[in-house]
Protein backbone atom coordinates (compact mmCIF):
# COMPACT_ATOMS: atom_id res chain seq x y z
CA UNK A 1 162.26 76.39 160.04
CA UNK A 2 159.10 77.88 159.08
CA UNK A 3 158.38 78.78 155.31
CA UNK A 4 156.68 81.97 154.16
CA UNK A 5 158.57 82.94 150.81
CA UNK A 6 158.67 80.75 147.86
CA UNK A 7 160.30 81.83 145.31
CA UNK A 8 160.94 80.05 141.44
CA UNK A 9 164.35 79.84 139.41
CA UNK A 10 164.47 79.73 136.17
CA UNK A 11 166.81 78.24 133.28
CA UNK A 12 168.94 81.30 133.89
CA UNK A 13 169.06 81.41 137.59
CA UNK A 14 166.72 83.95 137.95
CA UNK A 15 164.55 84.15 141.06
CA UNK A 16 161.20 85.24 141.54
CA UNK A 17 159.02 85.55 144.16
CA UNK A 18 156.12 83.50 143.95
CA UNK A 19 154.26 83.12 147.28
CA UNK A 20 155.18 86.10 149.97
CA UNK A 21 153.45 85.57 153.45
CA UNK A 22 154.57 88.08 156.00
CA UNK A 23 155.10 86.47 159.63
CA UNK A 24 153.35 87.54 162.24
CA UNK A 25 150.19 86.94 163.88
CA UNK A 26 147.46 85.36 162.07
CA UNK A 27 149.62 84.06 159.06
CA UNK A 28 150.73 80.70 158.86
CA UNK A 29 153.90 79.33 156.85
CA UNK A 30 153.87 77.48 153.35
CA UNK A 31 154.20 73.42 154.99
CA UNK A 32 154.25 72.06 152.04
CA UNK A 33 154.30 72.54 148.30
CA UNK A 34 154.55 70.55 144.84
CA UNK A 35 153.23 71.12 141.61
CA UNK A 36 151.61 69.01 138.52
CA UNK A 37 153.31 70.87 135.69
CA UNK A 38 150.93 73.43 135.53
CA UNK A 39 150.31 74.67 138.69
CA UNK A 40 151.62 74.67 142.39
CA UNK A 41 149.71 73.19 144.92
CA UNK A 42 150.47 74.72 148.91
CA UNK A 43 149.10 73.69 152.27
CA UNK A 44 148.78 76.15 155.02
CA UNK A 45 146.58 77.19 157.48
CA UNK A 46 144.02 80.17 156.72
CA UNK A 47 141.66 82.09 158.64
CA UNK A 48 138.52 82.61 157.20
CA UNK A 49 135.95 85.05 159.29
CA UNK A 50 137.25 83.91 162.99
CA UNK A 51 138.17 80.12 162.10
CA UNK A 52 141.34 79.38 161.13
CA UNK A 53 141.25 76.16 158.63
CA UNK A 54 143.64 74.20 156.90
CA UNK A 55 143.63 75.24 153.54
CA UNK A 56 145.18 74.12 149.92
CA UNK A 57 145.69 76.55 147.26
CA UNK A 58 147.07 76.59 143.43
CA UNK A 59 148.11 78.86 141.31
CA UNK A 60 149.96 78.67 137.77
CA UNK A 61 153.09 78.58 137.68
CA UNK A 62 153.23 81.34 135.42
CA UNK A 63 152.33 83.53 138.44
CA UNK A 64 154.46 85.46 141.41
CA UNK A 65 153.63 86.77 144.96
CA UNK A 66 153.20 90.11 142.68
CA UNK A 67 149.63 89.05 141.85
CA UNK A 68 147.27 86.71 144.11
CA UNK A 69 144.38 87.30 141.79
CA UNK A 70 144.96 83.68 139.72
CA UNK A 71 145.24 82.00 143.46
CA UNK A 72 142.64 79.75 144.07
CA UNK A 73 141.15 77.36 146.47
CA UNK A 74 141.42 73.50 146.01
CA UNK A 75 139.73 73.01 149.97
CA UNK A 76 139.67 73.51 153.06
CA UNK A 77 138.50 71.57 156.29
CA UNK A 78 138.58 72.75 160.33
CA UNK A 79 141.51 70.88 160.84
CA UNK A 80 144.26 73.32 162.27
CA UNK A 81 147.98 72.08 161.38
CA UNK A 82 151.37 72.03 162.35
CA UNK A 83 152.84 69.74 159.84
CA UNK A 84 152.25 68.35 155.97
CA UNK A 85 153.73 66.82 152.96
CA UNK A 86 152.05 66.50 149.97
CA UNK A 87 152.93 65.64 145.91
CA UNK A 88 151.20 65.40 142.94
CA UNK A 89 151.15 61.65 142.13
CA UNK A 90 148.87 59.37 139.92
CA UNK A 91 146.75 62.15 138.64
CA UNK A 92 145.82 63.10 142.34
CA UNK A 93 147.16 65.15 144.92
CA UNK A 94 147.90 63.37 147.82
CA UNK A 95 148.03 65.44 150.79
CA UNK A 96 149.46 64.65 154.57
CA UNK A 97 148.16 67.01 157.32
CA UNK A 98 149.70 66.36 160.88
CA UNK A 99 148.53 62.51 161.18
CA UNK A 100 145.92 62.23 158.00
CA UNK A 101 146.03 61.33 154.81
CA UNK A 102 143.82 63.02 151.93
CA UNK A 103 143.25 61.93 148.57
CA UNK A 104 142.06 65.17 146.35
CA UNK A 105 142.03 66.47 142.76
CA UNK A 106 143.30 69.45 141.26
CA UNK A 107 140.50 72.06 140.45
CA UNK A 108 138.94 74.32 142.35
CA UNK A 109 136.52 73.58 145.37
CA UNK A 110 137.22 69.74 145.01
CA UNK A 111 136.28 67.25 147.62
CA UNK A 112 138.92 65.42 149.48
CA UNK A 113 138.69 62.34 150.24
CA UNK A 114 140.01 61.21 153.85
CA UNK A 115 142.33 58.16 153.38
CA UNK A 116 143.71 57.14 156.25
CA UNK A 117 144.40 58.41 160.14
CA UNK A 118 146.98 57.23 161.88
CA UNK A 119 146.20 56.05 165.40
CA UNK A 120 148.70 58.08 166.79
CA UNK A 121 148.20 62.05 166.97
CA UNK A 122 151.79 63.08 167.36
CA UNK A 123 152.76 60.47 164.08
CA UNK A 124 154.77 63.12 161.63
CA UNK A 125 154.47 62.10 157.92
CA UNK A 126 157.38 63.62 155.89
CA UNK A 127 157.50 62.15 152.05
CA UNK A 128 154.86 61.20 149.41
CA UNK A 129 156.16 59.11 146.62
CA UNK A 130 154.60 56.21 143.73
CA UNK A 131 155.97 53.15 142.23
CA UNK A 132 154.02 50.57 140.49
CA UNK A 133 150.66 50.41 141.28
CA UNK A 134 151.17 52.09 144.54
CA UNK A 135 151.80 55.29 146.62
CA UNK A 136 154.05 55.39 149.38
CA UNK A 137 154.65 57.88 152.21
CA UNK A 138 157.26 57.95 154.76
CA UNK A 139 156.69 59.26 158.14
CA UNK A 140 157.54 58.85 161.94
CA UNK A 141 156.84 58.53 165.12
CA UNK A 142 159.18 59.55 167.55
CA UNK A 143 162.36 57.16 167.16
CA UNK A 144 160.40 54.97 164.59
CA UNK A 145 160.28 55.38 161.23
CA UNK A 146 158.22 53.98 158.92
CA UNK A 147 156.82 53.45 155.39
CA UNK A 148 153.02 52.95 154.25
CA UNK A 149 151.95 51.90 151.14
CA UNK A 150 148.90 52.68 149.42
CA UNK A 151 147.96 50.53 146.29
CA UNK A 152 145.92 51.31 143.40
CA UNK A 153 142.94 49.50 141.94
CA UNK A 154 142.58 49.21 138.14
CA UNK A 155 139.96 51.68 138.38
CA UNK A 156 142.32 54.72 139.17
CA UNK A 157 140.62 54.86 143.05
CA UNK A 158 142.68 54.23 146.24
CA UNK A 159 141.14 52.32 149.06
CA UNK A 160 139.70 54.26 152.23
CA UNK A 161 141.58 52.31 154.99
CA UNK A 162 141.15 51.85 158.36
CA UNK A 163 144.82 50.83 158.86
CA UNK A 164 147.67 50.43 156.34
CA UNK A 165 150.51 48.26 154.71
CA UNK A 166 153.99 49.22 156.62
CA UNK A 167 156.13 48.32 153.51
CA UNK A 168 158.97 49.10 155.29
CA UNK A 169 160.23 49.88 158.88
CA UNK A 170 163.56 51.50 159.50
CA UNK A 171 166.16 50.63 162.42
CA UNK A 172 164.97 52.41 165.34
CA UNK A 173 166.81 55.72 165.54
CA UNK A 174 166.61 56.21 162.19
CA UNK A 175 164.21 59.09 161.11
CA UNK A 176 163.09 58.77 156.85
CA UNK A 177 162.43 62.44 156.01
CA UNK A 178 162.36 62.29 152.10
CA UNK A 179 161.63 59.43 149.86
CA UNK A 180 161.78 59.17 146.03
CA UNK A 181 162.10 56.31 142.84
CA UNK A 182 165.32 55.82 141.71
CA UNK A 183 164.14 53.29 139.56
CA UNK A 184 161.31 50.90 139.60
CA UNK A 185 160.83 49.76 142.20
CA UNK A 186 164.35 50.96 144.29
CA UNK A 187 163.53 53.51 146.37
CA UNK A 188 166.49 56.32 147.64
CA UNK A 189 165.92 56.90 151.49
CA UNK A 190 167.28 59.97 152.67
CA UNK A 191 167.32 60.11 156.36
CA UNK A 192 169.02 61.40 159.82
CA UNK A 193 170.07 59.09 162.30
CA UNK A 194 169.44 59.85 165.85
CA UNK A 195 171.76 58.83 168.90
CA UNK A 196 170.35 58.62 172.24
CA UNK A 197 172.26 58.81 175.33
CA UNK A 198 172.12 55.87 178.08
């Protein structure tokens, strides 16, 4: 279902709201979120004079929806979204809109970075984790899941690809929707199997 209240618990179980969009025409839900410690990171579409954009915002996490004042812009592009994952990984954000890949940093107005498309437009990515020397990111395509890895160099930069390493391929059916370390370098797959009738 679509997001468009995000709200933080604290120690004590106390909720507050942090990010409050109001549904309805013109505003688009949260699709994905993470944070770096500091401050959350959100991807959602915006419209900015008459284009709407995808757009990635941050804001401490000191904040709430009470206050949009210490919001700010990390980018945005004319891509137009229905689906994203993203996490804060390696010192980076890496950021998964419909079937691309970004690579960005933190501040304000930053640059992304365009990583990777996948040849296929209707490919849904759906987890961003790291191991090693590495990123990984879980996605699918239909009945076929799938897991790409990204790796590294010593220098801190990850490759532009034009097409990249499947380190994994679940049993058809079987749809990977969340992917984290366990412990180096076991990953836990979390994932719904689908049954198809003959």
């Amino acid at each position: 279902l679509p997001i468009y209240d995000v709200d933080k618990i604290d120690t004590n179980g106390t909720a507050t709201h942090f990010i409050d969009y109001n549904a309805g025409v013109g505003v688009y839900p949260v699709y994905a979120i993470c944070d770096d410690g500091t401050n959350a990171y959100w991807v959602t579409n915006a419209t900015s004079g008459a284009t709407t954009k995808l757009t990635v915002y941050g804001k401490p996490l000191t904040g709430s929806s009470a206050s949009t004042a210490d919001e700010f812009k990390v980018f945005d592009n004319t891509q137009v979204i229905s689906n994203a994952a993203m996490e804060y990984v390696k010192q980076r954000l890496i950021i998964c809109a419909d079937n691309k890949i970004y690579e960005c940093a933190t501040a304000a107005a930053s640059t992304p970075t365009l990583l990777y498309t996948n040849p296929s437009s209707s490919h849904v990515y759906t987890s961003v984790s790291a191991s090693g020397s590495a990123i990984y990111i879980s996605g699918y395509n239909g009945i076929q899941s799938t897991i790409q890895k990204f790796t590294v160099s010593n220098t801190g930069t990850l490759p532009t690809l034009t097409s990249s390493i499947v380190a994994a391929e679940l049993p058809v059916g079987e749809i990977a929707h969340k992917i984290f370390k366990l412990f180096n370098p076991i990953f836990k797959l979390l994932y719904f199997i689908k049954y198809s009738k003959k």
